[in-house]
C-alpha atoms as a PDB file:
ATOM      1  CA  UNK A   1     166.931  96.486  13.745  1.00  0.00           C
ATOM      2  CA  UNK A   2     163.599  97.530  14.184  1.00  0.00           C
ATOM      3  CA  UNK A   3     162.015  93.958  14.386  1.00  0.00           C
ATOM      4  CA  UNK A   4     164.878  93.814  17.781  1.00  0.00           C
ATOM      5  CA  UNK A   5     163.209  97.156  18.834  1.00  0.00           C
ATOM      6  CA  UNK A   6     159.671  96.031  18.470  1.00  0.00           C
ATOM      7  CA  UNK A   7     160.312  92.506  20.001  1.00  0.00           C
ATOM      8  CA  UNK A   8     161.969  93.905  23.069  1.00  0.00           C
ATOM      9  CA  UNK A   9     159.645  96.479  23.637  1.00  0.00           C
ATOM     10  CA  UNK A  10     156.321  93.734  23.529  1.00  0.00           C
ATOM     11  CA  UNK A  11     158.542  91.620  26.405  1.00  0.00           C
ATOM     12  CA  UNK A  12     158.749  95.045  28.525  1.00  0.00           C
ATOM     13  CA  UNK A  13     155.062  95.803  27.747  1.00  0.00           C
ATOM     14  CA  UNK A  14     154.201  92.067  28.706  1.00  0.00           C
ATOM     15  CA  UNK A  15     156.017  92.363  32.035  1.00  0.00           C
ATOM     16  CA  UNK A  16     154.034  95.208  33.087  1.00  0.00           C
ATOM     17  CA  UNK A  17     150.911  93.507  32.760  1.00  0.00           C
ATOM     18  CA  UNK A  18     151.708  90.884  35.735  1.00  0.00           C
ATOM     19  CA  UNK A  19     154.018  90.853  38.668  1.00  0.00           C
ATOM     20  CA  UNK A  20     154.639  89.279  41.781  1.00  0.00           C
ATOM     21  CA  UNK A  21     155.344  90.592  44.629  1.00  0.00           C
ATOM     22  CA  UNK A  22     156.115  89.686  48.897  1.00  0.00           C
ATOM     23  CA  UNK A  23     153.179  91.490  50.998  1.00  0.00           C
ATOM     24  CA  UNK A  24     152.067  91.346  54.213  1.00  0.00           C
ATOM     25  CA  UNK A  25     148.482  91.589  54.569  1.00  0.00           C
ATOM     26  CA  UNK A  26     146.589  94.218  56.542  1.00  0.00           C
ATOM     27  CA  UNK A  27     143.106  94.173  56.168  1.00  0.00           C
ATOM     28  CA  UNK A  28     140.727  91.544  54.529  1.00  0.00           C
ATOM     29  CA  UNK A  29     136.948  91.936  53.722  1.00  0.00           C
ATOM     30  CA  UNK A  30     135.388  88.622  53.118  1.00  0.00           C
ATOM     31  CA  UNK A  31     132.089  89.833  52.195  1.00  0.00           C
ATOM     32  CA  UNK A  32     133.590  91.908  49.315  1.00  0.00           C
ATOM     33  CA  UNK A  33     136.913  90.134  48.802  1.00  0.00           C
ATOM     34  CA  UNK A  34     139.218  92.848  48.957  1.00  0.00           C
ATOM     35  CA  UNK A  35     142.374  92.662  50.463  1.00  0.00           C
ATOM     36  CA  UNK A  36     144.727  95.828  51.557  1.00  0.00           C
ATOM     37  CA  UNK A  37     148.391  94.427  51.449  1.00  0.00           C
ATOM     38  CA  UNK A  38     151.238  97.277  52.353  1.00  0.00           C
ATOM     39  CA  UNK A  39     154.312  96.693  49.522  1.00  0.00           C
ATOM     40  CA  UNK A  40     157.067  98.267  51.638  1.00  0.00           C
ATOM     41  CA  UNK A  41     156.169 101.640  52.678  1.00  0.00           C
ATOM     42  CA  UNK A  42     152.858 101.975  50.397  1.00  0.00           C
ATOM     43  CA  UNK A  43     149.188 100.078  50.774  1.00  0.00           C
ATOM     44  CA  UNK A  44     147.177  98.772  48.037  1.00  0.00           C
ATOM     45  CA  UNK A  45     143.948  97.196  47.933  1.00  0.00           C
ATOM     46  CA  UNK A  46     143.625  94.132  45.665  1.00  0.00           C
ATOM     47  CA  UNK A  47     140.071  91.911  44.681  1.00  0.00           C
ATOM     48  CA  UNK A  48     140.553  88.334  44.905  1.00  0.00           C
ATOM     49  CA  UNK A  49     139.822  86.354  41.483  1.00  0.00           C
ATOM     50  CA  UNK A  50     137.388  84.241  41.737  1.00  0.00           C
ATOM     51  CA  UNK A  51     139.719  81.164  40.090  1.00  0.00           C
ATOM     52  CA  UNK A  52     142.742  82.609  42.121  1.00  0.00           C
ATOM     53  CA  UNK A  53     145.287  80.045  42.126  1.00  0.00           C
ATOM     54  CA  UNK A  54     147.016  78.952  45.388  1.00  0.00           C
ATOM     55  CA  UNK A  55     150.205  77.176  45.855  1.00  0.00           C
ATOM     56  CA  UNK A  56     151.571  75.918  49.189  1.00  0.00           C
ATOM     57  CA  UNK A  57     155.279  76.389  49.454  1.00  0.00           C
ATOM     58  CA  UNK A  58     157.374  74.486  52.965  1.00  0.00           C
ATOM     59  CA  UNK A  59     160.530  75.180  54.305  1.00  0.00           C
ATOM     60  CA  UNK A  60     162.446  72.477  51.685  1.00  0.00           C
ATOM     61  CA  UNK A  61     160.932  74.623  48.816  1.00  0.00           C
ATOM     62  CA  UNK A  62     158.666  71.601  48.145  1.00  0.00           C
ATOM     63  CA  UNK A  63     154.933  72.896  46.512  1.00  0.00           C
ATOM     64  CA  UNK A  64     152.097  71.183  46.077  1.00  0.00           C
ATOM     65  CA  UNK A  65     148.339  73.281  45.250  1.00  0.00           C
ATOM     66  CA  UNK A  66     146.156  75.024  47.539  1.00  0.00           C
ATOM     67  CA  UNK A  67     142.604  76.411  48.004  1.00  0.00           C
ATOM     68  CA  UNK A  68     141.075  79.175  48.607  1.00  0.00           C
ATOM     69  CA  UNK A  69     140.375  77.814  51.822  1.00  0.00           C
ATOM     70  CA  UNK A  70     144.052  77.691  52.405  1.00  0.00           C
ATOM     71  CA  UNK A  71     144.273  81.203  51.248  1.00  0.00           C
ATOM     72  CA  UNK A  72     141.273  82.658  53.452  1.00  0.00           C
ATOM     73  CA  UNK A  73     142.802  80.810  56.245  1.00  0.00           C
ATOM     74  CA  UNK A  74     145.948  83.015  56.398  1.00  0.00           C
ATOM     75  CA  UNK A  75     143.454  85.951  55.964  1.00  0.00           C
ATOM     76  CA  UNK A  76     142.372  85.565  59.276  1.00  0.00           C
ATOM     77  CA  UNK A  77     145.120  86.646  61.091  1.00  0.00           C
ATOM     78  CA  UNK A  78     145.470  89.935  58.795  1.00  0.00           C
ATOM     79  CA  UNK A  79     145.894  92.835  61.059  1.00  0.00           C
ATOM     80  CA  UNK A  80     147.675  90.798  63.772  1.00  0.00           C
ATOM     81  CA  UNK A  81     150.604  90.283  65.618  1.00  0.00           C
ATOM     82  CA  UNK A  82     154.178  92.421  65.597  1.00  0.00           C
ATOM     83  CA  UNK A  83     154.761  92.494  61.287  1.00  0.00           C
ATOM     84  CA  UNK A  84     150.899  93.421  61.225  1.00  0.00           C
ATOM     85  CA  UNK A  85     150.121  89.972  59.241  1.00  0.00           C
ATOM     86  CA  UNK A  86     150.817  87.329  57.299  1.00  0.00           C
ATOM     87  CA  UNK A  87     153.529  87.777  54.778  1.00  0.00           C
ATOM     88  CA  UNK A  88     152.108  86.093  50.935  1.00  0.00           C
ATOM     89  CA  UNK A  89     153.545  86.081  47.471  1.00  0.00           C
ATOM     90  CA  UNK A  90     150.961  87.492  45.047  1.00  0.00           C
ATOM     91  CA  UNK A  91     150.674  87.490  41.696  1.00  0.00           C
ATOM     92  CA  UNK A  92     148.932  90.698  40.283  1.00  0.00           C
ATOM     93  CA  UNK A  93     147.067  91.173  37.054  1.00  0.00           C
ATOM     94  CA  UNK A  94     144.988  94.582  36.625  1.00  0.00           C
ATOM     95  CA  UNK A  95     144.325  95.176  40.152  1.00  0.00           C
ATOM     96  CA  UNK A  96     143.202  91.240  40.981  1.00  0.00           C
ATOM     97  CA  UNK A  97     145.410  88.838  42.870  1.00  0.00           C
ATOM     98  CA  UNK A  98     145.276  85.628  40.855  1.00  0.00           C
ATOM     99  CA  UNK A  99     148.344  83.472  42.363  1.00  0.00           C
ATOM    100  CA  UNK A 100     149.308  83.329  45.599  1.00  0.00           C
ATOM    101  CA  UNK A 101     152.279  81.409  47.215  1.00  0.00           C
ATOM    102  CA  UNK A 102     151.793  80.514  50.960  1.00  0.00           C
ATOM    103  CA  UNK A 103     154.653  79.489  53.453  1.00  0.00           C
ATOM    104  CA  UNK A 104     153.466  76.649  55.235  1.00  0.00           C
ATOM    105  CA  UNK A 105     154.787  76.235  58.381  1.00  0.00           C
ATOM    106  CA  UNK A 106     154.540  73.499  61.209  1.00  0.00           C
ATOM    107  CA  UNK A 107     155.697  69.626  61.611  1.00  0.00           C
ATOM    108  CA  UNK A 108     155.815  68.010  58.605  1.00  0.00           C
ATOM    109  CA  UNK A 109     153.456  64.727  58.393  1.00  0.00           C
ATOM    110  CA  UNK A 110     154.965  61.850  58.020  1.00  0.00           C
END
């Protein structure tokens, strides 16, 4: 019983550590590389790993790997337009995004 105890409470523990979570992105400072997302009603402001891993996600669900270039990109238009920015999926370890899933939008290539 208490080995079931123990072993549920590390996957809890574990699932704290990391999450992921839909933001839209309010303010980004490239010369620090801090970025202040709002998660429903709150704000947060994250750091940017250094090794932060992007994925690009399109409408079929179809993903293929980004860059940071990619990433910074989106940045740009933080702060802008009706929602207030773009919307990401980030992955959050101790207070440093280090996955992010971008919605790429546009005509396919063919």
């Amino acid at each position: 019983m208490r080995k079931v105890f123990l072993a549920t409470a590390a996957i809890f523990l574990m699932a704290g550590l990391a999450y992921a979570v839909d933001v839209i992105v309010v303010r980004y400072n490239p010369e620090t590389k801090e970025v202040t997302v709002k998660e429903g009603d709150k704000e947060a402001t994250y750091k940017v790993a250094e090794n932060v891993k992007v994925t690009l996600k399109d409408k079929e669900g179809n993903t293929k790997e980004g860059t940071f270039k990619d990433f910074e990109g989106r940045l740009k238009f933080a702060g802008k337009g009706k929602a207030g920015g773009p919307k990401v999926d980030v992955t959050v370890k101790d207070g440093v995004i280090t996955e992010v899933t971008l919605t790429v939008f546009g005509k396919k290539k063919n």
